[in-house]
Protein backbone atom coordinates (compact mmCIF):
# COMPACT_ATOMS: atom_id res chain seq x y z
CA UNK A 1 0.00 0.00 0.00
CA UNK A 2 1.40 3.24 -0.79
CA UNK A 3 1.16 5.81 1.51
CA UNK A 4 0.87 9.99 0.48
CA UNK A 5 2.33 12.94 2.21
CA UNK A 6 -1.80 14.01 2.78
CA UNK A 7 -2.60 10.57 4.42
CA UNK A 8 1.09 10.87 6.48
CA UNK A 9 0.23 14.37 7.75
CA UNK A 10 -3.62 13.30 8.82
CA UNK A 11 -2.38 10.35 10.59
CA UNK A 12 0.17 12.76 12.59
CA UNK A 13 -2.65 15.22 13.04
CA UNK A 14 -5.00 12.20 14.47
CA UNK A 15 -2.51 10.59 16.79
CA UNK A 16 -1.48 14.01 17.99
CA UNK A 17 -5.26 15.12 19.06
CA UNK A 18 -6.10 11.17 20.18
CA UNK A 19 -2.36 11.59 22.70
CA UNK A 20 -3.28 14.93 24.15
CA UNK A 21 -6.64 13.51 24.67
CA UNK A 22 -6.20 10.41 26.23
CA UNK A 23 -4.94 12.01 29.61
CA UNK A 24 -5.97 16.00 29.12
CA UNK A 25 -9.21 16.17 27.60
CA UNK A 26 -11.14 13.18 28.93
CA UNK A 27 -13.58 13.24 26.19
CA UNK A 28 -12.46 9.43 25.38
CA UNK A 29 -11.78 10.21 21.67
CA UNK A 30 -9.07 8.54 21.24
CA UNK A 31 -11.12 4.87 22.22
CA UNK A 32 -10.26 2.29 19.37
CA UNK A 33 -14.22 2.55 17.99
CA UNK A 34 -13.49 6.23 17.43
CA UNK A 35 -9.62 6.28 16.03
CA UNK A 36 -10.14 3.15 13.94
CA UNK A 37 -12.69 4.56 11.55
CA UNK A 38 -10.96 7.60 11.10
CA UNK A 39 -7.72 5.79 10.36
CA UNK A 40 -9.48 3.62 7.82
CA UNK A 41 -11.18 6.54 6.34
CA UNK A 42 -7.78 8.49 5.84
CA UNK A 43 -6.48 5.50 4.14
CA UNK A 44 -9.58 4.58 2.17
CA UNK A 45 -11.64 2.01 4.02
CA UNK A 46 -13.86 3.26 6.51
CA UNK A 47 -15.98 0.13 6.54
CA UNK A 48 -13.05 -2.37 7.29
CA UNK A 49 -11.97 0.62 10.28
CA UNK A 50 -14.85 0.24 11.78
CA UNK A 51 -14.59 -3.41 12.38
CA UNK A 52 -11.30 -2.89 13.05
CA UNK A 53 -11.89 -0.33 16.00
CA UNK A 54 -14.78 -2.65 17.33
CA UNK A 55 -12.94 -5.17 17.95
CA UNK A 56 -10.32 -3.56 19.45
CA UNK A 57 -12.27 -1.80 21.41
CA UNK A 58 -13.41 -5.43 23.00
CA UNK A 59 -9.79 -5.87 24.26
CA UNK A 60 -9.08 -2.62 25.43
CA UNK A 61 -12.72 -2.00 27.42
CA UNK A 62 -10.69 -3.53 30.68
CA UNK A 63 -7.80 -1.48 30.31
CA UNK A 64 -7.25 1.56 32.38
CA UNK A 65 -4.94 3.71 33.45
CA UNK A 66 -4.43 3.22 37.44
CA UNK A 67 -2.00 5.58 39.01
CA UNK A 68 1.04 5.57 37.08
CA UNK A 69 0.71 2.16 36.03
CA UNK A 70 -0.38 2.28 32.03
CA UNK A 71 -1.57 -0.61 29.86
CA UNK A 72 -0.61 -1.06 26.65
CA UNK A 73 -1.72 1.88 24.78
CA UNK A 74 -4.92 1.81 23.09
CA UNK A 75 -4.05 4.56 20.36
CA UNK A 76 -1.40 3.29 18.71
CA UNK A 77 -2.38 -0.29 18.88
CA UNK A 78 -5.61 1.15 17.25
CA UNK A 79 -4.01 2.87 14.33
CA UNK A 80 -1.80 0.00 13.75
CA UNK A 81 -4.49 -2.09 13.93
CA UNK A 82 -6.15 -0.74 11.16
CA UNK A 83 -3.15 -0.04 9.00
CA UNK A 84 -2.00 -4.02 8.85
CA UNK A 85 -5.67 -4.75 8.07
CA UNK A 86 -5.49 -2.36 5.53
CA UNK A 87 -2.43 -3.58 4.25
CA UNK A 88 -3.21 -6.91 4.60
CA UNK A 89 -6.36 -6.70 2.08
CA UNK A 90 -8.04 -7.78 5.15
CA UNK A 91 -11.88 -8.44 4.45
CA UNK A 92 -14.02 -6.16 6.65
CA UNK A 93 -15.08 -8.89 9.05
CA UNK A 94 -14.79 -9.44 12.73
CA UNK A 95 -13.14 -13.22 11.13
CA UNK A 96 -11.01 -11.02 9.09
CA UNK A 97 -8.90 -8.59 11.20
CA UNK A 98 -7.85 -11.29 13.97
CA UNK A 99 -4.40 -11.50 12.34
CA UNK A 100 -3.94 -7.44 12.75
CA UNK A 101 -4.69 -7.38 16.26
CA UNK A 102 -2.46 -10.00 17.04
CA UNK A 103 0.39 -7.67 14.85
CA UNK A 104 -0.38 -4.66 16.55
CA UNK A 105 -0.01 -5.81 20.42
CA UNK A 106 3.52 -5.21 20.58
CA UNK A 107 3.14 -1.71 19.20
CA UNK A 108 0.58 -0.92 22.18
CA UNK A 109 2.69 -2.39 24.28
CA UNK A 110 5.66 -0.06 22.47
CA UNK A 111 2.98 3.03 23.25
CA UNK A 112 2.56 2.23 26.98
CA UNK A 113 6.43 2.44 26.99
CA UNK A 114 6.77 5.80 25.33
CA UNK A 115 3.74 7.39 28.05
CA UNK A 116 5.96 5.71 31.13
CA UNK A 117 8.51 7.05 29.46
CA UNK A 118 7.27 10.66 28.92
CA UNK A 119 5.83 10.64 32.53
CA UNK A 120 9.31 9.59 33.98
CA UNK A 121 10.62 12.99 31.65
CA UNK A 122 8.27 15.29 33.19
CA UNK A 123 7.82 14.27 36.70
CA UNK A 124 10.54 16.59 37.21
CA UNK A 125 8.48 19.73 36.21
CA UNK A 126 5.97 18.86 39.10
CA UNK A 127 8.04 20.48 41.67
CA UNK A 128 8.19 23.39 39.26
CA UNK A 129 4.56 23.65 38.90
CA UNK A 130 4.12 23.28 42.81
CA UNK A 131 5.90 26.49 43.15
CA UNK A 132 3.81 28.05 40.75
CA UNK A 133 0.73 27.42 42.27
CA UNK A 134 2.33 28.60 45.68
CA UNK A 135 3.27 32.15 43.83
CA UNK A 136 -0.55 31.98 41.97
CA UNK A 137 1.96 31.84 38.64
CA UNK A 138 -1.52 30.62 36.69
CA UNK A 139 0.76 31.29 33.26
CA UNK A 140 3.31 29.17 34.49
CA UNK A 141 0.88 26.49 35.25
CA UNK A 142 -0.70 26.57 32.33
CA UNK A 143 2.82 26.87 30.36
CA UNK A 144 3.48 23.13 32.13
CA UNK A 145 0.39 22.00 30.54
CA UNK A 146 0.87 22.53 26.67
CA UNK A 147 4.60 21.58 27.16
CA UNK A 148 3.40 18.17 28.07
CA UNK A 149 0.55 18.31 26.20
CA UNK A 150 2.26 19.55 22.73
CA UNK A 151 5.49 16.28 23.71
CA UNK A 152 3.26 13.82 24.21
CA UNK A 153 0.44 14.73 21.04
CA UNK A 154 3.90 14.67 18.91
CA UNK A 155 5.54 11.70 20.53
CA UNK A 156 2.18 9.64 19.56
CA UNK A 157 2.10 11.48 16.23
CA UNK A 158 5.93 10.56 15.02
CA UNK A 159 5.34 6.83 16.09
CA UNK A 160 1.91 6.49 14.62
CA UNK A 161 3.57 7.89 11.33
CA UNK A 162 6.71 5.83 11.54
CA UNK A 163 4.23 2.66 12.01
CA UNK A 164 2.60 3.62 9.27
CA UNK A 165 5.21 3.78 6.77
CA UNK A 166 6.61 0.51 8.93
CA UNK A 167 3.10 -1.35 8.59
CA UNK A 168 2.50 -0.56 4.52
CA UNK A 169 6.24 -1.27 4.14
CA UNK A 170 5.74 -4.54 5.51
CA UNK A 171 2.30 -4.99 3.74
CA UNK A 172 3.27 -7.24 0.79
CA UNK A 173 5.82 -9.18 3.19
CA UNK A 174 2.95 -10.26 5.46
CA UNK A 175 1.28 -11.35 2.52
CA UNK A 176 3.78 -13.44 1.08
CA UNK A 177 4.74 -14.86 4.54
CA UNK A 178 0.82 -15.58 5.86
CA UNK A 179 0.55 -17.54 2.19
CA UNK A 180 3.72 -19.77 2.87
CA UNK A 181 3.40 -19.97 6.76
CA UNK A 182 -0.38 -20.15 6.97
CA UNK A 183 -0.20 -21.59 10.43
CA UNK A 184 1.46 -18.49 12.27
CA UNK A 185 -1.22 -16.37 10.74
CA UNK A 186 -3.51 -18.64 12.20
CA UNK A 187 -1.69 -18.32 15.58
CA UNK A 188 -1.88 -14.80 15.00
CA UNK A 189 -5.63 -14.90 14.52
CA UNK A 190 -6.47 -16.93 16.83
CA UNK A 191 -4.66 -14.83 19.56
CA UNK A 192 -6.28 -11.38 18.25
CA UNK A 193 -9.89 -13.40 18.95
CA UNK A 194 -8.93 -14.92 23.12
CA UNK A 195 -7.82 -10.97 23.47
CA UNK A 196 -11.13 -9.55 23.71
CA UNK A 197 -12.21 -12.36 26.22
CA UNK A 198 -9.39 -11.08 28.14
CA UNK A 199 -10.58 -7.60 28.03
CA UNK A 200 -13.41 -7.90 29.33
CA UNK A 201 -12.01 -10.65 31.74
CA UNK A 202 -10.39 -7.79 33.40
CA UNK A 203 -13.05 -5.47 33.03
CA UNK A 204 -15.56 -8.13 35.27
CA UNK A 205 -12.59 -8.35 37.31
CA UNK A 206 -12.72 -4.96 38.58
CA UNK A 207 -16.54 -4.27 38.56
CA UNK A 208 -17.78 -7.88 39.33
CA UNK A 209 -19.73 -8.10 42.45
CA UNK A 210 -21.39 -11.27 43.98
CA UNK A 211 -24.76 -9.92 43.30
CA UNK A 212 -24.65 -8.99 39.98
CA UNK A 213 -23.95 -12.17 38.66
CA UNK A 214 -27.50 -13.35 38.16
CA UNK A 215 -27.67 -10.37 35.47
CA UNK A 216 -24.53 -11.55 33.94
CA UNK A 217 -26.03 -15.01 33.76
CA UNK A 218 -29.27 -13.61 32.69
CA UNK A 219 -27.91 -11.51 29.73
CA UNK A 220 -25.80 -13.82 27.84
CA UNK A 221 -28.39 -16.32 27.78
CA UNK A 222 -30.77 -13.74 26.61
CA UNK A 223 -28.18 -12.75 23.75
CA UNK A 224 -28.10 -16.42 23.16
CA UNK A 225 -31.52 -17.02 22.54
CA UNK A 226 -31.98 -13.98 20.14
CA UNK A 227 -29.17 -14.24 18.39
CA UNK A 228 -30.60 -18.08 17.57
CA UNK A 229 -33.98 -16.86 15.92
CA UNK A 230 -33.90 -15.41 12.46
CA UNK A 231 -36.43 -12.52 13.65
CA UNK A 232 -34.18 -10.94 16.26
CA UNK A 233 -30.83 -11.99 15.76
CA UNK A 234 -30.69 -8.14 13.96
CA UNK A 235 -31.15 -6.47 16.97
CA UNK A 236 -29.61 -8.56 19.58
CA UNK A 237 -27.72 -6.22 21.06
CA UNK A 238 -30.61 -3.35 21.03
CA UNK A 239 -32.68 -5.77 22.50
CA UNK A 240 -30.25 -6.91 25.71
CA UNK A 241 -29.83 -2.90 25.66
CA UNK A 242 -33.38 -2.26 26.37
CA UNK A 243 -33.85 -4.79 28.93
CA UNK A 244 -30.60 -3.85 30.99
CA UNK A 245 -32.00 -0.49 30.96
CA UNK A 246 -35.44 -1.47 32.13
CA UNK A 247 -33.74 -3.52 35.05
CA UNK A 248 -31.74 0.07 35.49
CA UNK A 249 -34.59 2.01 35.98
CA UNK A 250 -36.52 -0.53 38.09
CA UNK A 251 -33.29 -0.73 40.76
CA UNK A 252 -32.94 3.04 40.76
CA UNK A 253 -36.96 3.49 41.26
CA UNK A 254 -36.86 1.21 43.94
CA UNK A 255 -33.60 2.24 46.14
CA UNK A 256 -35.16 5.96 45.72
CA UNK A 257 -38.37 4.90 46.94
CA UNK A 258 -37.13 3.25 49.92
CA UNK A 259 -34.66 5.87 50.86
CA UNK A 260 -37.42 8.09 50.78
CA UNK A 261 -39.42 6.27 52.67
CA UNK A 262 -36.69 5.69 55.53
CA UNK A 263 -35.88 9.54 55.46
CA UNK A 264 -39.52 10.27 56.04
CA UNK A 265 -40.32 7.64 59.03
CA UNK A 266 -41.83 8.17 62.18
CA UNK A 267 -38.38 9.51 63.97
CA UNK A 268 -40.69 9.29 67.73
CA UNK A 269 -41.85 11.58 69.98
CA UNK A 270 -41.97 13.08 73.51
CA UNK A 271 -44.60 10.81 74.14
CA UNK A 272 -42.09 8.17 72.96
CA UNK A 273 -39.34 9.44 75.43
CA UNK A 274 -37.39 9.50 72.66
């Protein structure tokens, strides 16, 4: 695949935004099911992005950021992601992109060096903004901010482009390699598939309490049963949507109503010597 200086500079221009946002904005742009499609689109297949950034977006749902520990890092995993599919000839499939997934782990896990590293760099400039904030130096504070802000935006912007060039470079290799050694491509896919399980093994693993596995339970054999009849297999996921909301509302109704109620009880009286 052959890659233009327009397509180079939009990729730089994504990863930069999707690096700043990931720890300054919070507005959770740069998730897999929103970089992926805009990848694909740049390099001209939005359809096989999308698929790309959904199913990516299965195996990073667990993976969070918890103090200064990082995972590995769901941007450029993303964007590579969609550039091997892309490279690849990939079909736009869920079957299709396993093999890219599996390719682009060790570039996440490449990303989540380069943020430890670029923390490391700047935890310096902490003591520096501590004093500003003991002066009221606002400007100095907020000088801080874009320094890290505009490093890390072009840290994730030069490796996203590098992989790019890296990935299409090595598009026609992969190709020529998955026809004679079928089986590590197969490895390959196989692994991007188990990594989503794992994502949102993690995920339960934080979030799972004893009570709410009855819903669990509940919901994947309701998604089992509609995805098994022709008439709602469609809208499986709208429908298991709909009822997870109605058991939402129901729980919240309830726990308002009774707090309510308890806030509003006979507290006694004088007569009660209370």
């Amino acid at each position: 695949m052959e890659i233009t200086i327009i397509q180079a500079i939009l990729v730089f221009v994504v990863a930069f935004i999707m690096g700043i946002d990931q720890f300054s904005f919070l507005e959770s742009l740069y998730q897999p099911i929103v970089t992926c499609p805009i990848i694909g689109a740049i390099l001209g297949n939005f359809e096989l992005g999308v698929i790309v950034g959904g199913s990516y977006q299965l195996i990073q749902i667990g993976s969070m950021p918890i103090g200064g520990a990082q995972p590995p890092n769901a941007i450029l995993g993303g964007i590579m992601a969609t550039v091997f599919a892309v490279s690849l000839g990939m079909e736009a499939t869920p079957e299709g992109v396993g093999a890219a997934l599996g390719l682009a782990i060790p570039f996440a896990v490449f990303g989540q060096y380069a943020v430890t590293l670029t923390f490391t760099l700047f935890s310096g400039m902490m003591a520096k903004a501590d004093k500003c904030a003991e002066n009221a130096d606002v400007k100095g504070i907020r000088n801080i901010n874009f320094l890290e802000m505009a490093f890390i935006g072009a840290l994730f912007g030069i490796l996203a482009v590098a992989g790019l060039y890296g990935g299409s470079a090595l598009g026609s290799t992969l190709q020529n390699f998955s026809f004679q050694f079928s089986w590590v491509m197969a490895g390959l896919d196989a692994a991007g598939g188990a990594m989503k399980f794992v994502g949102f093994a993690i995920l339960m693993k934080v979030m799972m309490s004893n009570e709410m596995w009855g819903f669990l339970l509940a919901g994947f054999a309701m998604a089992l049963l509609c995805a098994a009849n022709a008439t709602t297999s469609g809208a499986t996921l709208i429908l298991c949507a709909f009822v997870g909301a109605a058991i939402a509302i129901y729980d919240f109704s309830i726990n308002t109503k009774i707090k309510a109620n308890a806030g509003a009880g006979n507290m006694g009286g004088d007569s009660d010597g209370i």
